[in-house]
Protein backbone atom coordinates (compact mmCIF):
# COMPACT_ATOMS: atom_id res chain seq x y z
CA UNK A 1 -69.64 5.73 -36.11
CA UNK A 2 -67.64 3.52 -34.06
CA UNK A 3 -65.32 5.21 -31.92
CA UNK A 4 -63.69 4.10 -28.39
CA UNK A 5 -63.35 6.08 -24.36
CA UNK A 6 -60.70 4.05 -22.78
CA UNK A 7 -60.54 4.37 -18.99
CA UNK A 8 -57.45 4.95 -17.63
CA UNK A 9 -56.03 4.80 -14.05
CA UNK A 10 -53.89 2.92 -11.09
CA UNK A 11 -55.05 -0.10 -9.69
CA UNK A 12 -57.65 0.14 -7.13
CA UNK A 13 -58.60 3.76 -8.21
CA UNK A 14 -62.45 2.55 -8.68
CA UNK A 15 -62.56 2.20 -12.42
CA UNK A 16 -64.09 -0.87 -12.99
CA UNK A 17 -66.77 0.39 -10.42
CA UNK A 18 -67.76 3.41 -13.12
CA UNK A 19 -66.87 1.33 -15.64
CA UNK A 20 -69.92 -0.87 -14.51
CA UNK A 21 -72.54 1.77 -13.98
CA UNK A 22 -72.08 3.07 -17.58
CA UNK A 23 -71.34 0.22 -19.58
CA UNK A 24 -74.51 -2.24 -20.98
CA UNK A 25 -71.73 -4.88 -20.37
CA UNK A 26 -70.39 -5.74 -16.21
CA UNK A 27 -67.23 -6.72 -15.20
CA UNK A 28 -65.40 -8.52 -11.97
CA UNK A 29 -64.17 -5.62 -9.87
CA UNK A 30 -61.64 -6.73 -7.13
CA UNK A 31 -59.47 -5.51 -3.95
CA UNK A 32 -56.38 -7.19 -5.31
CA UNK A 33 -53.30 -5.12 -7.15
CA UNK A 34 -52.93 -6.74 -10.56
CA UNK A 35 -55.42 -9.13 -10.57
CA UNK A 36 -56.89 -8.63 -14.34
CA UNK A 37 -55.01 -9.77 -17.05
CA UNK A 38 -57.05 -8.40 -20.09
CA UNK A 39 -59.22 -5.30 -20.81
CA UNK A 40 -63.24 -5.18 -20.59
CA UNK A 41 -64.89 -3.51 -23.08
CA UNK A 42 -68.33 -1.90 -23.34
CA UNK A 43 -70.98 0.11 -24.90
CA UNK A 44 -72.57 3.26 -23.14
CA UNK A 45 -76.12 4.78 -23.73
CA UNK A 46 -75.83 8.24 -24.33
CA UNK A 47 -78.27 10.23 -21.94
CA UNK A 48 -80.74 11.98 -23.99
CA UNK A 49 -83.95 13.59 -22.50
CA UNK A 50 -84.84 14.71 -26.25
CA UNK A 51 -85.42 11.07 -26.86
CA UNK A 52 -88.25 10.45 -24.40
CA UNK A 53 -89.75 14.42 -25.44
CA UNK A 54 -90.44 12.76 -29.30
CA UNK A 55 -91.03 9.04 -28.32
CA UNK A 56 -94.17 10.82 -26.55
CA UNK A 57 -94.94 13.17 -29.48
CA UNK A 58 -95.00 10.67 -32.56
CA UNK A 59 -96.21 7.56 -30.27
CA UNK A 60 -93.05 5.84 -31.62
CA UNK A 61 -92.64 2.16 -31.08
CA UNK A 62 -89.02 1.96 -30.66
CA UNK A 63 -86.45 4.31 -29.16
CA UNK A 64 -82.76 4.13 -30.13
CA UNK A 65 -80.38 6.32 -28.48
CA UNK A 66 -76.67 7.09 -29.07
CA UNK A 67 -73.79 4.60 -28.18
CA UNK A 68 -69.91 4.96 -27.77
CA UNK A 69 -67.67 2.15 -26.94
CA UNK A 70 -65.63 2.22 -24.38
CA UNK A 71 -62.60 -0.06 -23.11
CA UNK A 72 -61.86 -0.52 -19.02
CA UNK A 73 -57.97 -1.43 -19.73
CA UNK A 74 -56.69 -2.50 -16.22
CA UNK A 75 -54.51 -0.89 -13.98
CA UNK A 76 -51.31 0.69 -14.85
CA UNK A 77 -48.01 0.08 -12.85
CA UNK A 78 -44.80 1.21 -12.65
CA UNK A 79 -42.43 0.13 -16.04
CA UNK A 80 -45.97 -0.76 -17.76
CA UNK A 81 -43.96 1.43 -20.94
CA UNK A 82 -41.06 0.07 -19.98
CA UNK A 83 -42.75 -3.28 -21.65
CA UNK A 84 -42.58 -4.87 -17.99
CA UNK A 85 -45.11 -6.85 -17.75
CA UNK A 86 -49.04 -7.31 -18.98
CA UNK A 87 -49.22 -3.84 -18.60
CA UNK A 88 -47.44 -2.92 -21.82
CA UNK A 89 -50.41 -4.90 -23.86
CA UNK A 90 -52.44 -2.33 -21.81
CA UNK A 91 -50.46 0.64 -23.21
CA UNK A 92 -51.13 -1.43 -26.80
CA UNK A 93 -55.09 -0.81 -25.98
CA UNK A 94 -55.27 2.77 -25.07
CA UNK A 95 -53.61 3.45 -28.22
CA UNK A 96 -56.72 2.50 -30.12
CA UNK A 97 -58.92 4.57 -27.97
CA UNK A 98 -60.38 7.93 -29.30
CA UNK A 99 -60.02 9.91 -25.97
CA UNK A 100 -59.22 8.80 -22.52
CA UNK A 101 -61.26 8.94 -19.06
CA UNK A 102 -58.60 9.11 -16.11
CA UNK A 103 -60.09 8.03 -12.63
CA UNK A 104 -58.31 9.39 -9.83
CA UNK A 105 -58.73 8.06 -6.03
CA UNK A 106 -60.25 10.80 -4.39
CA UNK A 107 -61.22 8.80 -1.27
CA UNK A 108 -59.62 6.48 2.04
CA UNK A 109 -60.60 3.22 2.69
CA UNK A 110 -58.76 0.76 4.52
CA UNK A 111 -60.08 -2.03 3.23
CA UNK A 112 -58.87 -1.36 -0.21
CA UNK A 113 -54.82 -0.60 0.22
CA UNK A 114 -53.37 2.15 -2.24
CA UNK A 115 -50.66 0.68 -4.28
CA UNK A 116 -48.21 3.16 -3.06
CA UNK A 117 -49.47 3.17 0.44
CA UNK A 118 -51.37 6.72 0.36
CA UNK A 119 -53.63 8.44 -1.69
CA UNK A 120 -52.12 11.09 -4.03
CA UNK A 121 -54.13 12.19 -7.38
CA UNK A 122 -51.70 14.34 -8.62
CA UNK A 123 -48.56 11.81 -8.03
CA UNK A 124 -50.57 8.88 -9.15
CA UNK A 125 -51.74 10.81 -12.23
CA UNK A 126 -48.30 11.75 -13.04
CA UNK A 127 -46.73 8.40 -12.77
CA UNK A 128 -49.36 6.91 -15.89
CA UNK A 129 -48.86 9.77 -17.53
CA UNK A 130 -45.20 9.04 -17.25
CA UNK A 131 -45.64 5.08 -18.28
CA UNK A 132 -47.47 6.79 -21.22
CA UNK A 133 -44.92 9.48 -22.33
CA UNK A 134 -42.40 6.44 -22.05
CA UNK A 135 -43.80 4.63 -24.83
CA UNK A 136 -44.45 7.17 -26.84
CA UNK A 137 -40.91 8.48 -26.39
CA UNK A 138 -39.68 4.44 -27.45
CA UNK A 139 -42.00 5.61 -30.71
CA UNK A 140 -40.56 8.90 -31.48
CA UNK A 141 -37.36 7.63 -31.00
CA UNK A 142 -38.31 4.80 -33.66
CA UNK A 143 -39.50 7.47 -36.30
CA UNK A 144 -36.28 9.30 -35.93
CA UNK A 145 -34.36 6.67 -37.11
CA UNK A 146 -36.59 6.60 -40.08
CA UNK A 147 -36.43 9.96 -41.10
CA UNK A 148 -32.26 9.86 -40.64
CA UNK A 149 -32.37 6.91 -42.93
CA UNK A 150 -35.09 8.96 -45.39
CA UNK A 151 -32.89 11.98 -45.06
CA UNK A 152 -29.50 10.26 -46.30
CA UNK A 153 -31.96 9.01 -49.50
CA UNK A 154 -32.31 12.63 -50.22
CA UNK A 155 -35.68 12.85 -48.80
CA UNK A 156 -36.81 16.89 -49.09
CA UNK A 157 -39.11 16.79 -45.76
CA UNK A 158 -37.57 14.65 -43.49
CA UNK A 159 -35.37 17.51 -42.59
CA UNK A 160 -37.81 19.21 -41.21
CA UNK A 161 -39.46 16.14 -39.88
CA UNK A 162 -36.13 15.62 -38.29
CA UNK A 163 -36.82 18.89 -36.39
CA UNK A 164 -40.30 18.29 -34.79
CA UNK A 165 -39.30 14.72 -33.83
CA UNK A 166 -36.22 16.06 -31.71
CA UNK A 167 -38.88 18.79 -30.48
CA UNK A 168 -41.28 16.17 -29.70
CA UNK A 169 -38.05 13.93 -27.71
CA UNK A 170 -36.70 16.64 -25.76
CA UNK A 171 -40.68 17.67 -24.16
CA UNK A 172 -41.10 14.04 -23.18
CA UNK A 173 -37.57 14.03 -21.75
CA UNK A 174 -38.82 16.37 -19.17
CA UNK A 175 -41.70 14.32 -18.68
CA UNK A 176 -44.54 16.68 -20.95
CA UNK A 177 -47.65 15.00 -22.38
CA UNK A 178 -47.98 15.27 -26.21
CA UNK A 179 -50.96 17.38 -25.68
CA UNK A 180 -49.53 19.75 -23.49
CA UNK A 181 -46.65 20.65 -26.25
CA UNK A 182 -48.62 22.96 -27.61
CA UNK A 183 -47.39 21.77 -31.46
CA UNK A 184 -49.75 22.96 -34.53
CA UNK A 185 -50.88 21.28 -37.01
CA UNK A 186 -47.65 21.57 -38.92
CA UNK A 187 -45.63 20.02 -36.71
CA UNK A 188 -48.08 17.40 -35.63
CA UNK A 189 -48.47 15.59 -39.10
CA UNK A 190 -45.00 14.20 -38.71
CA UNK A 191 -46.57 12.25 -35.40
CA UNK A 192 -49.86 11.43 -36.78
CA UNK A 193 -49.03 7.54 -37.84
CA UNK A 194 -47.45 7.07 -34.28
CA UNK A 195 -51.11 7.80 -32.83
CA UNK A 196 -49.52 9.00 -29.16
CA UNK A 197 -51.28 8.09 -26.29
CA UNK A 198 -50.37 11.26 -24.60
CA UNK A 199 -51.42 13.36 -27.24
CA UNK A 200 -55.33 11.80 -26.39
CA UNK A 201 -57.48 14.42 -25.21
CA UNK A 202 -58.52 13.50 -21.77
CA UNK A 203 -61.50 13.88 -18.75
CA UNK A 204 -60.26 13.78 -15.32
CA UNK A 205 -63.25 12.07 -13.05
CA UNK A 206 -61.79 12.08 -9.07
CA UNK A 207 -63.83 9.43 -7.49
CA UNK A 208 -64.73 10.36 -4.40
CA UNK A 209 -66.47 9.22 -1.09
CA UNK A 210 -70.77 9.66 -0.72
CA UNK A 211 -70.38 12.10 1.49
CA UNK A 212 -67.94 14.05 -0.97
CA UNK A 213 -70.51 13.36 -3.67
CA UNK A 214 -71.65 17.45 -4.43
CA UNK A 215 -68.66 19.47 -3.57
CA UNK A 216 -65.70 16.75 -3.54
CA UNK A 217 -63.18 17.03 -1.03
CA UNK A 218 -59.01 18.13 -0.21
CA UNK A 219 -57.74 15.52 -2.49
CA UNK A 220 -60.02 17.16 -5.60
CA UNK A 221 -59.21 20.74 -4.30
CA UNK A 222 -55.35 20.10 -5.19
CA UNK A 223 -55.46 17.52 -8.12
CA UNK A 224 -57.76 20.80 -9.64
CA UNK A 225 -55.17 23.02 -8.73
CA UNK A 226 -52.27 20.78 -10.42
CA UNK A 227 -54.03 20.54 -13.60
CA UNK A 228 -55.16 23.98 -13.27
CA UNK A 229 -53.07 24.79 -16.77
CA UNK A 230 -54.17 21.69 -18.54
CA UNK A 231 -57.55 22.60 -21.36
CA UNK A 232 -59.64 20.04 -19.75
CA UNK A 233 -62.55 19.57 -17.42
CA UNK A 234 -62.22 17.87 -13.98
CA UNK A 235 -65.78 16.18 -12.46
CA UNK A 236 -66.66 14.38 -9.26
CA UNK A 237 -68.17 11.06 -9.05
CA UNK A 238 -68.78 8.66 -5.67
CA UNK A 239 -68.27 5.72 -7.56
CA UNK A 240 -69.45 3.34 -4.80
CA UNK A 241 -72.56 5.72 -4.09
CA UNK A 242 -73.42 5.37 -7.90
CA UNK A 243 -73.19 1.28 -8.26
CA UNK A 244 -75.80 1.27 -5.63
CA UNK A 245 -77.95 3.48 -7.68
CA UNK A 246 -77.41 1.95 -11.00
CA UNK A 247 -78.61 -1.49 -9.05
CA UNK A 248 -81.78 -0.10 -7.92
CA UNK A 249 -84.54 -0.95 -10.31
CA UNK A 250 -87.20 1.81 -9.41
CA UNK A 251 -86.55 4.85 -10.88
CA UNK A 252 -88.40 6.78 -7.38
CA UNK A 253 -86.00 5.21 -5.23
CA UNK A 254 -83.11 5.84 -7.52
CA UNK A 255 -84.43 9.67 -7.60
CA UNK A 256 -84.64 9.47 -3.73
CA UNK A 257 -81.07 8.58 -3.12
CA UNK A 258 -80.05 10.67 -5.29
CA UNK A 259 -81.87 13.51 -3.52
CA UNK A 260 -80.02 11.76 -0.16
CA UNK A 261 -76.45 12.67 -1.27
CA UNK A 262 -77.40 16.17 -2.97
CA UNK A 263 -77.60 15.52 -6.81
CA UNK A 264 -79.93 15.65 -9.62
CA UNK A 265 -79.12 13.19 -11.18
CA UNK A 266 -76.85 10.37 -11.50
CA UNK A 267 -72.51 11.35 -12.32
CA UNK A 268 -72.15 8.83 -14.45
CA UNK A 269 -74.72 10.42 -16.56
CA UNK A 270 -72.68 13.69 -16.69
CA UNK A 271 -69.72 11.53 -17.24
CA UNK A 272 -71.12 10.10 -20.62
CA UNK A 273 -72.15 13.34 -21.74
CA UNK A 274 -68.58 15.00 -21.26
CA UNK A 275 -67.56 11.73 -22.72
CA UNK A 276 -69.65 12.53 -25.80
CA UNK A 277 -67.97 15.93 -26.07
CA UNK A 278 -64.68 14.87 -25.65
CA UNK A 279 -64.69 13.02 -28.54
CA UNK A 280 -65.96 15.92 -30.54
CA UNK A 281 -69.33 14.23 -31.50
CA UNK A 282 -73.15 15.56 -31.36
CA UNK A 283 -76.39 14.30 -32.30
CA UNK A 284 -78.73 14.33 -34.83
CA UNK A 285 -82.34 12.80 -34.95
CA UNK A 286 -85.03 10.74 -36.46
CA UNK A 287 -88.57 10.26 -35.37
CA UNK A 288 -91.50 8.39 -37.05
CA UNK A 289 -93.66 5.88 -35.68
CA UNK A 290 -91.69 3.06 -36.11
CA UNK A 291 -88.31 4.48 -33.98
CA UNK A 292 -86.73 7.61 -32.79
CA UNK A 293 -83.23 7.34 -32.70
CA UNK A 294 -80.67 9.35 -31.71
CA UNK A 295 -77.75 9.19 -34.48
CA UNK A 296 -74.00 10.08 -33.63
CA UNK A 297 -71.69 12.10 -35.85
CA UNK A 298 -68.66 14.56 -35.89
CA UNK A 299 -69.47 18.59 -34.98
CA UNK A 300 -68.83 20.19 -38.44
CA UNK A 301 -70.15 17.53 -40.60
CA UNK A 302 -72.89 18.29 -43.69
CA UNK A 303 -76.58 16.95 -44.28
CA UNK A 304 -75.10 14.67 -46.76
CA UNK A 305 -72.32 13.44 -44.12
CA UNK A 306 -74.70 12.84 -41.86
CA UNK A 307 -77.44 11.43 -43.83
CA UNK A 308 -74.40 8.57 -45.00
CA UNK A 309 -74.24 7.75 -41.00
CA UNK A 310 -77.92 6.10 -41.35
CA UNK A 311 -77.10 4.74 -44.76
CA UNK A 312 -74.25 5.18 -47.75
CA UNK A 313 -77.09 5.15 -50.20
CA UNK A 314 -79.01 8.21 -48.39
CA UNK A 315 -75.29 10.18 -49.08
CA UNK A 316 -74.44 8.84 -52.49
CA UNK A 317 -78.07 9.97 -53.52
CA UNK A 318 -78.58 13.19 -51.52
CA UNK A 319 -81.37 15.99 -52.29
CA UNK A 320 -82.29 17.83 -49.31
CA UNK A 321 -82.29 17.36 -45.73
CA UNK A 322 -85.94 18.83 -43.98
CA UNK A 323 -84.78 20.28 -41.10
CA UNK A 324 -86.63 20.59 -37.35
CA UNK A 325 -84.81 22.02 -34.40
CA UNK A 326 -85.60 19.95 -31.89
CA UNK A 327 -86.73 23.22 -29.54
CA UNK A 328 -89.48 23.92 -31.97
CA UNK A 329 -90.64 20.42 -32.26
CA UNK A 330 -90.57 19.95 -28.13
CA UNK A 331 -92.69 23.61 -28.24
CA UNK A 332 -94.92 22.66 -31.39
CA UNK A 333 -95.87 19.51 -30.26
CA UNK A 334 -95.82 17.71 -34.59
CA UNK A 335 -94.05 17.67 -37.45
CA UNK A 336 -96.87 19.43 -39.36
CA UNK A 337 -97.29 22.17 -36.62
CA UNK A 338 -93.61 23.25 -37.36
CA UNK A 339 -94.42 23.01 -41.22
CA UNK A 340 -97.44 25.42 -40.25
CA UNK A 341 -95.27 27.45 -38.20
CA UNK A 342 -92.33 28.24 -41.07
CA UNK A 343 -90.20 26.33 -38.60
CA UNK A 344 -89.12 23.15 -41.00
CA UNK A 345 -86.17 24.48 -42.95
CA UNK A 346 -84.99 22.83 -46.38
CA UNK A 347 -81.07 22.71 -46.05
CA UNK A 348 -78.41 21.14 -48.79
CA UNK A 349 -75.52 19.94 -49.35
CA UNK A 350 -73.19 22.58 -47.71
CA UNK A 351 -75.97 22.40 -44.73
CA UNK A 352 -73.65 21.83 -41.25
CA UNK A 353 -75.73 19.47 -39.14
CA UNK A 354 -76.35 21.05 -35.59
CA UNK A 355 -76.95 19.17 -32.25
CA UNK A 356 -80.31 18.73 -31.39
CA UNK A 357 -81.59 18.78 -35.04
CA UNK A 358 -84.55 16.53 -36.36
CA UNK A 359 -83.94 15.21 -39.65
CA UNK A 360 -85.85 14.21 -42.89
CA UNK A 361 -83.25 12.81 -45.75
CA UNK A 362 -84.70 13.12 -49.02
CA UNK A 363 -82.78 11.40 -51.84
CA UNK A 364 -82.65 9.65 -55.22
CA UNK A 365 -80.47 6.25 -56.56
């Protein structure tokens, strides 16, 4: 299931940094205002203790776990959906993103000037969000002279279609996000084709300073309190802090500077996970001696869905799904201790796959 994160930001925010300690792939960070000219893309590991819990149990050779792509699209600027500059192609990328991760600079440091000369999450995540809502207003405004055109042919819905669009114009007139219109699913079909890029569902991470590492600092305390109304988590990541970890190739010393600036465990890790949720996926498994491997698909989806995400012939040819939760295996210790137990449940078709579960596929072509 291929689906794309874009991170999002200013210039200089630290993006590329995080961008780095998640992604299997590395790219050049610099000090300099616009200096990348093209977008670095990714793939993250999903953290997954679960993983390591049955690797152990069935002695399995291989261990797989779950990936998302993600895209590191430069720095915006000022008129960037105004199509000024590289930074509209930019724009052009986060529209085929999924869901967007927005770093804000949560930190001072001289040695790395602020675009606008001070450091200001809420201002600096207003002005991308305005570069944003002016491109999607340039596409609105695009599909309105469609539907006038539709609605002279005699066109029964664009009426109607007329309606939401001059809705959807007047809320990014006063500078609104798609997402924060509040529009059902009515009124949001006539928008669909446009795919918005403020209508992405988004994950603030403020990027902060070591020290701020645990509790974050006065520049998290008010960007939290500006987006206070928005239905959206805010975390807290030293971005600097967590390159130096992500470098470090013993996992005791990693543990012990973690344990020197307060946390458990790395950000970034958290960061994947809300990621992971943002884009409204979960996980299923597999385990067997050959692999266990963590397997990505949509909350709500069947057995029979999900059985087509490790093959289309295992969905075209669908008879039952054996079903584990992972709990009981973790507690049980085997496959044939939860059998004993009355804890492997046959499921069909209509069966709606829940994180966490172990899988058999049975099926027939």
């Amino acid at each position: 299931m291929s689906l794309k994160c874009g991170i999002i930001g200013i210039t200089n925010t630290g993006k590329t940094t995080i961008f780095n300690c998640i992604s299997n792939t590395k790219a050049e960070s610099s000090n300099f205002v616009f200096s990348t000219s093209k977008s670095n893309m990714g793939q993250i590991n999903v953290p997954d203790y679960r993983l390591g819990v049955l690797t152990r149990l069935v002695n399995a050779a291989k261990t797989i776990p779950a990936t998302i792509e993600i895209v590191d699209i430069p720095g915006l600027a000022r008129g960037s959906g105004k199509g000024e500059g590289v930074g509209n192609s930019f724009l052009a990328d986060i529209r085929q993103t999924d869901a967007l991760i927005h770093i804000l600079r949560c930190f001072d440091d001289a040695n790395l000037p602020h675009i606008d000369g001070s450091v200001n999450p809420v201002r600096d995540k207003e002005n991308v969000d305005l570069e944003m809502i002016f491109k999607d207003l340039e596409s609105v405004e695009k599909k309105k002279v469609k539907l006038e055109k539709m609605l002279k042919a005699g066109e029964k819905d664009a009426k109607r279609g007329l309606e939401v669009i001059e809705e959807y114009i007047r809320n990014f007139e006063k500078g609104i996000p798609a997402r924060l219109m509040g529009f059902d699913e009515e009124q949001t079909r006539y928008v669909k084709d446009l795919f918005l890029l403020t209508e992405k569902p988004v994950l603030y991470v403020c990027n902060v300073d070591e020290k701020s590492a645990v509790s974050g600092n006065a520049y998290v305390d008010t960007f939290r309190n500006a987006v206070s109304n928005e239905n959206t988590e805010v975390i807290i990541i030293a971005g600097k802090a967590e390159e130096e970890i992500a470098e470090l190739d013993n996992e005791e010393d990693k543990l012990a500077f973690l344990q020197d600036i307060g946390l458990s465990e790395p950000g970034v890790h958290v960061l994947v996970r809300k990621a992971y949720e943002l884009l409204n996926l979960q996980t299923f498994l597999t385990a067997g001696p050959k692999e266990v491997r963590a397997w990505t698909i949509k909350k709500g989806m069947t057995a029979p869905q999900a059985a087509g995400v490790i093959h289309s012939d295992l969905e075209r040819g669908f008879i039952r799904a054996e079903v584990i939760k992972f709990e009981d295996y973790e507690r049980l210790g085997s496959e044939n201790a939860c059998k004993a137990a009355g804890k492997l449940n046959i499921e069909g078709k209509n069966y709606i796959v829940q994180d966490g579960d172990v899988l058999n596929i049975r099926f027939n072509v």
